[in-house]
C-alpha atoms as a PDB file:
ATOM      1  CA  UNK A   1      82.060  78.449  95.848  1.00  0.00           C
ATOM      2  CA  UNK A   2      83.137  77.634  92.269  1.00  0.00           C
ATOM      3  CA  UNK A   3      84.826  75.347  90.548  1.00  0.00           C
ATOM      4  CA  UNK A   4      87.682  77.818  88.627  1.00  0.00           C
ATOM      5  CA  UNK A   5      89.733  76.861  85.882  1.00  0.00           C
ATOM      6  CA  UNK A   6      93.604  79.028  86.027  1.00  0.00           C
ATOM      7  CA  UNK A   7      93.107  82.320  83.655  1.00  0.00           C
ATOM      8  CA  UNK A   8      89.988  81.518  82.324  1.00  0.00           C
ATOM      9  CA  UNK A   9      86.931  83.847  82.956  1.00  0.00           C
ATOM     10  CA  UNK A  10      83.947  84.989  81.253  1.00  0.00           C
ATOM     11  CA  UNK A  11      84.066  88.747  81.410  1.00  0.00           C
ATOM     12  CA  UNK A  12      88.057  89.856  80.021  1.00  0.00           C
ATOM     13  CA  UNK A  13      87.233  93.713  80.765  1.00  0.00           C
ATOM     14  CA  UNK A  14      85.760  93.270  84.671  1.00  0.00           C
ATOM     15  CA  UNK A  15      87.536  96.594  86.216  1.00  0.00           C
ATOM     16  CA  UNK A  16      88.795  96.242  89.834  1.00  0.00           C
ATOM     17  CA  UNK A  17      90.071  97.869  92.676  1.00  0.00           C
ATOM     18  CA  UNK A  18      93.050  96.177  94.663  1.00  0.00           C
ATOM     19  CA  UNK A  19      92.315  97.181  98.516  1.00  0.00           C
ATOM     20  CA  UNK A  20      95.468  97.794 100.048  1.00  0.00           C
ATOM     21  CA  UNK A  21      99.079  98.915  99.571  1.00  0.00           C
ATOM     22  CA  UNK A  22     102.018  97.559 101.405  1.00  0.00           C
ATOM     23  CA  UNK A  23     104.241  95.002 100.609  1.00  0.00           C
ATOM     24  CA  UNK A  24     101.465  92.158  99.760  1.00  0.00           C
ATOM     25  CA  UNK A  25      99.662  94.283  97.770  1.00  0.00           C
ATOM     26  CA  UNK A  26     102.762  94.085  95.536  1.00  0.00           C
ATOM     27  CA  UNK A  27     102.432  90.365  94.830  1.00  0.00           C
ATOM     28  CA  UNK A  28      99.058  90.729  94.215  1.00  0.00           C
ATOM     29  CA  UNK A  29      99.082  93.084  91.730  1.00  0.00           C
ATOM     30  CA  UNK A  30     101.887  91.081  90.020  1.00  0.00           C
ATOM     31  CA  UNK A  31      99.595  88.047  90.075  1.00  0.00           C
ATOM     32  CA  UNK A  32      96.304  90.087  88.796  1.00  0.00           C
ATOM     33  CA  UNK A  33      98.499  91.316  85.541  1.00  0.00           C
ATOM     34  CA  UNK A  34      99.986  88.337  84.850  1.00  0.00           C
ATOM     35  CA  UNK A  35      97.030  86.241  84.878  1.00  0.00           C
ATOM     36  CA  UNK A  36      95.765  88.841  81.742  1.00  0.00           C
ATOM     37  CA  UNK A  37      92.234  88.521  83.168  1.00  0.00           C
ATOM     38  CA  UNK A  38      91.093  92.389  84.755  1.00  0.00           C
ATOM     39  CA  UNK A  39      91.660  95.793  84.292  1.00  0.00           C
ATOM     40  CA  UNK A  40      92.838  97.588  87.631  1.00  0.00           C
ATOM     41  CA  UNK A  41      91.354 101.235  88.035  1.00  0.00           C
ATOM     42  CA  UNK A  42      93.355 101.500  90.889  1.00  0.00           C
ATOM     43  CA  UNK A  43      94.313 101.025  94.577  1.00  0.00           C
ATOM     44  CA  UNK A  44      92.144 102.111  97.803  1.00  0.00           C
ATOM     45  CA  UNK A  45      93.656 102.433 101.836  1.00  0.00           C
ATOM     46  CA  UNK A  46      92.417 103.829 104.582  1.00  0.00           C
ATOM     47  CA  UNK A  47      96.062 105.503 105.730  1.00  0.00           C
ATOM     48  CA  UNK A  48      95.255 108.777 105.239  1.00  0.00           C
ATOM     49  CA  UNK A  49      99.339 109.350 103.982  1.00  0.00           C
ATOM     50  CA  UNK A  50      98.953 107.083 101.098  1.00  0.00           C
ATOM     51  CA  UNK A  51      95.735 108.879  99.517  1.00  0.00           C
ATOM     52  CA  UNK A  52      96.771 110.039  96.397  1.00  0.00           C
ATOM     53  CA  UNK A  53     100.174 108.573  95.985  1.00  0.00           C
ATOM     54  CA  UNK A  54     101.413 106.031  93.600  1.00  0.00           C
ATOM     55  CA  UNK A  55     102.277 102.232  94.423  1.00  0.00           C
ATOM     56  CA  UNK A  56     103.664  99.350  91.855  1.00  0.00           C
ATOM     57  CA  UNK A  57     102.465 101.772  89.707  1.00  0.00           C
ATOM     58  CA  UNK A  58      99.058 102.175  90.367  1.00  0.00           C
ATOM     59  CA  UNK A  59      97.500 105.333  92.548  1.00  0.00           C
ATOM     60  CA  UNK A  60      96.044 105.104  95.745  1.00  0.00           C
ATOM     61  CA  UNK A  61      92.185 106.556  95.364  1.00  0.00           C
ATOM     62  CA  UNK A  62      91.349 106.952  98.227  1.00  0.00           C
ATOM     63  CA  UNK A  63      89.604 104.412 101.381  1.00  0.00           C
ATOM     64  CA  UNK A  64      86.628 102.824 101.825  1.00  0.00           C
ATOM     65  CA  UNK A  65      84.617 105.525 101.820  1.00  0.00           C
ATOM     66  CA  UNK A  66      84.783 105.744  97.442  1.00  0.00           C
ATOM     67  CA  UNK A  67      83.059 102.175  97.752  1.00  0.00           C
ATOM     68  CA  UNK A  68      80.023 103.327  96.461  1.00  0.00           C
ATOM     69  CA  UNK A  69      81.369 105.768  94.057  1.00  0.00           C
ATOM     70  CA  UNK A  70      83.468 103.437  92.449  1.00  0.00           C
ATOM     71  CA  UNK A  71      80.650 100.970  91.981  1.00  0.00           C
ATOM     72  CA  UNK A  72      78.277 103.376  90.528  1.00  0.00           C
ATOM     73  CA  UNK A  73      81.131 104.118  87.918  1.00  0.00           C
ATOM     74  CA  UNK A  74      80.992 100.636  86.876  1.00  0.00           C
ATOM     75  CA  UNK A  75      83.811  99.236  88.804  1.00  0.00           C
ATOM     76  CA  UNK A  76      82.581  95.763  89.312  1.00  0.00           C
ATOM     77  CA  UNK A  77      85.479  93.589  91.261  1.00  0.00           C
ATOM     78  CA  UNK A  78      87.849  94.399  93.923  1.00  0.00           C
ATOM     79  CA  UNK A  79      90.227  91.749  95.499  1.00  0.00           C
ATOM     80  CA  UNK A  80      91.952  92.557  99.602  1.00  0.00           C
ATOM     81  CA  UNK A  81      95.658  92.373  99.613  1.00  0.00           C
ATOM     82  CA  UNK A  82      95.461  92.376 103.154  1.00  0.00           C
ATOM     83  CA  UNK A  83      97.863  89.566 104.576  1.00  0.00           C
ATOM     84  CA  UNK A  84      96.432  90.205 108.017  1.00  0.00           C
ATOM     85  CA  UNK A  85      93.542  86.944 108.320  1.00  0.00           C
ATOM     86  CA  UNK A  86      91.005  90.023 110.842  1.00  0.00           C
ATOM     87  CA  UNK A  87      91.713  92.759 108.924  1.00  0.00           C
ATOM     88  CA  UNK A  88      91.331  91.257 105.452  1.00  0.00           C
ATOM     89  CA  UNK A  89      87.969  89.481 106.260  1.00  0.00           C
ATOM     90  CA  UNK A  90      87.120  93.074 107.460  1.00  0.00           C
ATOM     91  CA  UNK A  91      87.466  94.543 104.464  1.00  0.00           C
ATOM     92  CA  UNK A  92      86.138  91.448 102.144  1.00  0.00           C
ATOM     93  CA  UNK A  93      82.414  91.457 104.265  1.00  0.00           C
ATOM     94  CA  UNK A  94      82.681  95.366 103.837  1.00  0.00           C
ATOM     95  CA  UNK A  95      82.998  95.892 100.072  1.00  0.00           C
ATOM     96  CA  UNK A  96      80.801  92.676  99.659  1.00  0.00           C
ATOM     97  CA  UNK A  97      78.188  94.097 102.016  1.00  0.00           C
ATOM     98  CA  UNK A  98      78.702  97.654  99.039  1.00  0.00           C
ATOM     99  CA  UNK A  99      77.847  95.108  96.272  1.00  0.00           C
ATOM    100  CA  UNK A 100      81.436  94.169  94.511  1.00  0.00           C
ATOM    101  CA  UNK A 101      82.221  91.399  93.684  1.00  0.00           C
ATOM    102  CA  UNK A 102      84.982  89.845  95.468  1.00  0.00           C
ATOM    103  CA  UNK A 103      87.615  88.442  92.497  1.00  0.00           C
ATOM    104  CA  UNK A 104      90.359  85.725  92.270  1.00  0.00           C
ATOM    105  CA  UNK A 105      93.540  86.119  91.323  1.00  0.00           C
ATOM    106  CA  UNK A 106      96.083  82.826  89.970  1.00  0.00           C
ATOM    107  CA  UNK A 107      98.905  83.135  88.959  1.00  0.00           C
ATOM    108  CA  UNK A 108      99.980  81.819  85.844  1.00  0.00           C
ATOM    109  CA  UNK A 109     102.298  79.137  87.213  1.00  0.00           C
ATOM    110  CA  UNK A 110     100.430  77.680  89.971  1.00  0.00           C
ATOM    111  CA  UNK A 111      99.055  74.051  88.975  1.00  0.00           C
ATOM    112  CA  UNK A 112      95.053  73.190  90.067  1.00  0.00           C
ATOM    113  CA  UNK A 113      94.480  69.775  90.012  1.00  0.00           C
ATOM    114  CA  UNK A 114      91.200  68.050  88.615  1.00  0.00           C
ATOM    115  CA  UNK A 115      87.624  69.380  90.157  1.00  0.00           C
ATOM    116  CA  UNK A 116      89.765  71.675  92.591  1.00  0.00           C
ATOM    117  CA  UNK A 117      87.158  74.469  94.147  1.00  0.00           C
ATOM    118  CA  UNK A 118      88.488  77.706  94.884  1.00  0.00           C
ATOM    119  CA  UNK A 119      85.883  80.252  96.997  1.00  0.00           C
ATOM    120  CA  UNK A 120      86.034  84.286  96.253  1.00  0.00           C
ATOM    121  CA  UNK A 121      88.458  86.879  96.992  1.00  0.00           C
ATOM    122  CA  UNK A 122      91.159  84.006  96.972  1.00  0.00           C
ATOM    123  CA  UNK A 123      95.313  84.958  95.416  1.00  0.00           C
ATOM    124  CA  UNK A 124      97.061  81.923  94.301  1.00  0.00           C
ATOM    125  CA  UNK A 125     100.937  83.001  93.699  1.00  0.00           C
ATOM    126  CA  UNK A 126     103.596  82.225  91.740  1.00  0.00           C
ATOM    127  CA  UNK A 127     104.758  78.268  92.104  1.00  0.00           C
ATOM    128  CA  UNK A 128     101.652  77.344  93.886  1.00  0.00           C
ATOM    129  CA  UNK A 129     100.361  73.812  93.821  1.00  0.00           C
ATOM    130  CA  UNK A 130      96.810  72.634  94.496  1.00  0.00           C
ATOM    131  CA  UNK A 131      95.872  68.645  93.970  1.00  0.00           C
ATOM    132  CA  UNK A 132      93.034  67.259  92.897  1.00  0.00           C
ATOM    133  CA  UNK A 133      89.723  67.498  94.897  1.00  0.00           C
ATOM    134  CA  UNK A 134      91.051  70.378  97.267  1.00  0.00           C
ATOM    135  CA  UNK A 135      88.685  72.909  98.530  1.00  0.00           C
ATOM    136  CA  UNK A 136      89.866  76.395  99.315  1.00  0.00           C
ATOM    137  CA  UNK A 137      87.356  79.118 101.169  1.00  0.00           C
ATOM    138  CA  UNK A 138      86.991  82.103 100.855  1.00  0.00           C
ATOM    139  CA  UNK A 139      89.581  85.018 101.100  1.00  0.00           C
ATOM    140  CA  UNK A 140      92.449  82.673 101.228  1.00  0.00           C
ATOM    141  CA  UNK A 141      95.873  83.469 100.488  1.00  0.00           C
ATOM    142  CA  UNK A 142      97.907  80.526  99.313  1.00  0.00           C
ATOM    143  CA  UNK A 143     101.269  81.939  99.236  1.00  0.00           C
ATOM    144  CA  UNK A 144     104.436  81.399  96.774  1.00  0.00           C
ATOM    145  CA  UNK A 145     104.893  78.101  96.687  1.00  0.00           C
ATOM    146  CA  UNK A 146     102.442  76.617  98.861  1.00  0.00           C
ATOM    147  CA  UNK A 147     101.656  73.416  98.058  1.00  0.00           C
ATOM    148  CA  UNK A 148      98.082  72.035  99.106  1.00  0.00           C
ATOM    149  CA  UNK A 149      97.622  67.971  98.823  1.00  0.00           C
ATOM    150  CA  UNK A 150      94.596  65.904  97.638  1.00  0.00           C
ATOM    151  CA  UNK A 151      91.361  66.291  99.237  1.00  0.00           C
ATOM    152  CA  UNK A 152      92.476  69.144 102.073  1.00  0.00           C
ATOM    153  CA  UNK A 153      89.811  71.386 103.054  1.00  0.00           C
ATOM    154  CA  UNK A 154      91.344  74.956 104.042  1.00  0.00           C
ATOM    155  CA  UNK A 155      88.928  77.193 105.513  1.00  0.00           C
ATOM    156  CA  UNK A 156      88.156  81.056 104.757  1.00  0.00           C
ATOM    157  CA  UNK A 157      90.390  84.063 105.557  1.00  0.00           C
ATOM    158  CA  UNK A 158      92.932  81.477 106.067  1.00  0.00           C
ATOM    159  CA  UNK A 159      96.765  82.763 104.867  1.00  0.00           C
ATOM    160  CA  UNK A 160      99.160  79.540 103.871  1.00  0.00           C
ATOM    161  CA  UNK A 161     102.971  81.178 103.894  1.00  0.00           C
ATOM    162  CA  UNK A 162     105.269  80.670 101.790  1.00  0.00           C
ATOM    163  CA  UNK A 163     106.377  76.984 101.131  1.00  0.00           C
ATOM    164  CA  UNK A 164     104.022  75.690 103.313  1.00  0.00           C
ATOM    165  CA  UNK A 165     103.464  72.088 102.374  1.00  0.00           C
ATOM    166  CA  UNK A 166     100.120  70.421 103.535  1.00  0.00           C
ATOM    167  CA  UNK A 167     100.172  66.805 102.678  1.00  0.00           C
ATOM    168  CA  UNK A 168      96.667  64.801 101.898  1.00  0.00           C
ATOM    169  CA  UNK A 169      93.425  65.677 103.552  1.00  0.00           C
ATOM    170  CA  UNK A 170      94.463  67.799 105.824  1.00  0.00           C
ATOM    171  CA  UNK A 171      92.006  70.664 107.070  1.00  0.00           C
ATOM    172  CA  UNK A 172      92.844  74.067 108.128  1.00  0.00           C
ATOM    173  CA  UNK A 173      89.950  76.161 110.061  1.00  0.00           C
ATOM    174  CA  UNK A 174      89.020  80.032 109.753  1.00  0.00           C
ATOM    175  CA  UNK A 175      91.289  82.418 110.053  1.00  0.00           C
ATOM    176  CA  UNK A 176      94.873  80.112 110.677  1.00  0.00           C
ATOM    177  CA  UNK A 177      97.921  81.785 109.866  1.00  0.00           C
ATOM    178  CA  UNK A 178     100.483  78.746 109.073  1.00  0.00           C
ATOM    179  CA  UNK A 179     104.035  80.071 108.883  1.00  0.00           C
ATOM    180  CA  UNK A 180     106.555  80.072 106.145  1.00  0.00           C
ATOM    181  CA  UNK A 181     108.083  76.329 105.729  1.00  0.00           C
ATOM    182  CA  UNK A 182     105.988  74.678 107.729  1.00  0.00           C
ATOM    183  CA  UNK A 183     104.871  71.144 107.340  1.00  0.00           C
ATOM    184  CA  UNK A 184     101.720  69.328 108.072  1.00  0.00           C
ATOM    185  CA  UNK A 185     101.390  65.480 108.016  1.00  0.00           C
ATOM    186  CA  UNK A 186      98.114  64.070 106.338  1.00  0.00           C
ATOM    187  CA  UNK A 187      95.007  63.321 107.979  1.00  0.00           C
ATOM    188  CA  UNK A 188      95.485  65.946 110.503  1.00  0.00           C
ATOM    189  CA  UNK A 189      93.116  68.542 111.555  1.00  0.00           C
ATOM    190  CA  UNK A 190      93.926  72.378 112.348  1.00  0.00           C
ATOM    191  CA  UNK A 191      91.668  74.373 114.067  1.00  0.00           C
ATOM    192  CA  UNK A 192      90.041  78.052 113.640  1.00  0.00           C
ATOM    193  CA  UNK A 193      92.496  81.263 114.652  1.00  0.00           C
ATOM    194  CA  UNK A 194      95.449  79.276 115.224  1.00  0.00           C
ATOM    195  CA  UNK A 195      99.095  80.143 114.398  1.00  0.00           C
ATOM    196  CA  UNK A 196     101.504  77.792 113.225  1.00  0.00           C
ATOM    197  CA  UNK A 197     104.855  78.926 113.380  1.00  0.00           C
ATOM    198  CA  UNK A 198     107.318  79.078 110.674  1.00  0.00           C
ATOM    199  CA  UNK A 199     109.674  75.730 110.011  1.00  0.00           C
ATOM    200  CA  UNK A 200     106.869  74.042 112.422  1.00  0.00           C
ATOM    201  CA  UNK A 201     106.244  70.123 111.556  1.00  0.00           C
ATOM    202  CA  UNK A 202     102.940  69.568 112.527  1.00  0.00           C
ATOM    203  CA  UNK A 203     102.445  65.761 113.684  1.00  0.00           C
ATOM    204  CA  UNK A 204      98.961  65.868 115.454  1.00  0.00           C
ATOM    205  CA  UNK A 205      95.628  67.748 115.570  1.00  0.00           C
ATOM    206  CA  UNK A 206      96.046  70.963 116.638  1.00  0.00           C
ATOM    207  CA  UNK A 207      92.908  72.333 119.021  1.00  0.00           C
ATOM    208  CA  UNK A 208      91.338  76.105 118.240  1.00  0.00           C
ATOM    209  CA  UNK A 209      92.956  79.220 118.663  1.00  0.00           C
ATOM    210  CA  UNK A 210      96.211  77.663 119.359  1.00  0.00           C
ATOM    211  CA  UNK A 211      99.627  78.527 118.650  1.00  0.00           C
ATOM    212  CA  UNK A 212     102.493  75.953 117.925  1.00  0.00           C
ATOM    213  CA  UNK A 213     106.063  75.782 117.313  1.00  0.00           C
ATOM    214  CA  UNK A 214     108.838  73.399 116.344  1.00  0.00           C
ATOM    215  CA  UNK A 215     109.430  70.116 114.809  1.00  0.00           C
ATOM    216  CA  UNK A 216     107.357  68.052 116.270  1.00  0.00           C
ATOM    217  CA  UNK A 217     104.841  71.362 116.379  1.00  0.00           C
ATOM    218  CA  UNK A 218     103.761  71.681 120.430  1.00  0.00           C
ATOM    219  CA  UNK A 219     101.472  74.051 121.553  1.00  0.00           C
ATOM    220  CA  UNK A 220     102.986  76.959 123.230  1.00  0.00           C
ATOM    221  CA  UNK A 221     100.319  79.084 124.658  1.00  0.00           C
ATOM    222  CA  UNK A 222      96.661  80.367 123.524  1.00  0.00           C
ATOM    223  CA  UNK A 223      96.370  82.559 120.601  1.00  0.00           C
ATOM    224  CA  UNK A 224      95.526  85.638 122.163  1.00  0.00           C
ATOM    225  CA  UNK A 225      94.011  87.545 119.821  1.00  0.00           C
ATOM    226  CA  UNK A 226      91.722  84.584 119.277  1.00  0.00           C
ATOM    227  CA  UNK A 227      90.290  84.980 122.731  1.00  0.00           C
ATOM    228  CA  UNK A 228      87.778  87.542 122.295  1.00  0.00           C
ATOM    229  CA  UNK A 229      86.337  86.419 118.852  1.00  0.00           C
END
């Protein structure tokens, strides 16, 4: 993990691929040319349909299969615009395992407090706000307008909605999905593969592989998909 500084990087030319092309593939994109810093070659997906077509502008290559190919053409990077937490860490341990480099993308307006730390493979988006001394894992997405407090600790493949608001040192564990709106209280803990749900106000540690709802968050039943991880 490294410290990053927003739209500064030491190699202006890296080319990348951008795996995936649906709707969050869009935003990511727009975050990647906006922040000025890569050059994308274009986009790779394993749907068969989409192989040779044209999204946001960009053409679909192909699927994992040109991994190789595209690294021994000098493509260096390649960020997942996956929002799916399973699938996307998929992906991220498969081209790492092929030898890219797994890239960051912020965007341009999001604010990074003093000595935050921001892991690989990570998209900041537009309005985002991360304070000072926050750690962010790998493969996170921090969506538009999340806002991430003081000293929070969110773990990898993690994906923080839109207007999410996580007040001071707060942790999130691997793989949570925390819904669009919702709020969590400081000093609280949230565990590995939960799901928060969207508008949720989360007042109290929330176990593992949980799923809550509603304002004050309860838990509503086990995350299922959880189960056999």
């Amino acid at each position: 993990m490294t410290i990053l500084e927003p739209r500064e990087t030491s190699d202006l030319t890296m080319k990348i691929v951008v795996y995936g092309a649906g709707g969050h593939a869009k935003v990511v994109l727009d975050v990647i040319e906006k922040s000025g810093v890569y050059t994308i070659v274009g986009l790779l997906d394993d749907s068969a349909e989409l192989a040779g077509g044209v999204r946001s502008g960009y053409r679909v290559l192909g699927g994992s299969a040109l991994f190789q190919g595209l690294i021994d053409e000098g493509v260096k990077g390649m960020l997942v615009a996956l929002g799916d937490n399973l699938r996307r860490r998929a992906v991220f341990d498969a081209a790492r395992a092929a030898g890219f480099e797994l890239v960051s993308a912020i965007h341009p307006s999001s604010l990074l407090g003093s000595r935050v730390r921001i892991g690989a493979g990570c998209v900041l988006v537009a309005g985002v706000v991360v304070n000072v001394d926050a750690e962010i894992g790998d493969n996170v997405i921090v969506n538009t307008s999340a806002s991430v407090d003081h000293d929070c600790r969110i773990g990898a493949h993690v994906h923080l909605s839109p207007g999410v608001r996580l007040a001071g040192r707060v942790t999130v564990g691997e793989f949570t999905h925390i819904g669009i709106g919702a709020v969590v209280l400081p000093n609280l803990s949230i565990g590995k593969h939960c799901i928060v749900g969207a508008g949720s106000v989360v007042r109290e540690d929330v176990p593992d592989g949980m799923v809550v709802v509603g304002n004050p968050a309860r838990i509503i039943k086990a995350n299922e998909v959880a189960r056999g991880l």
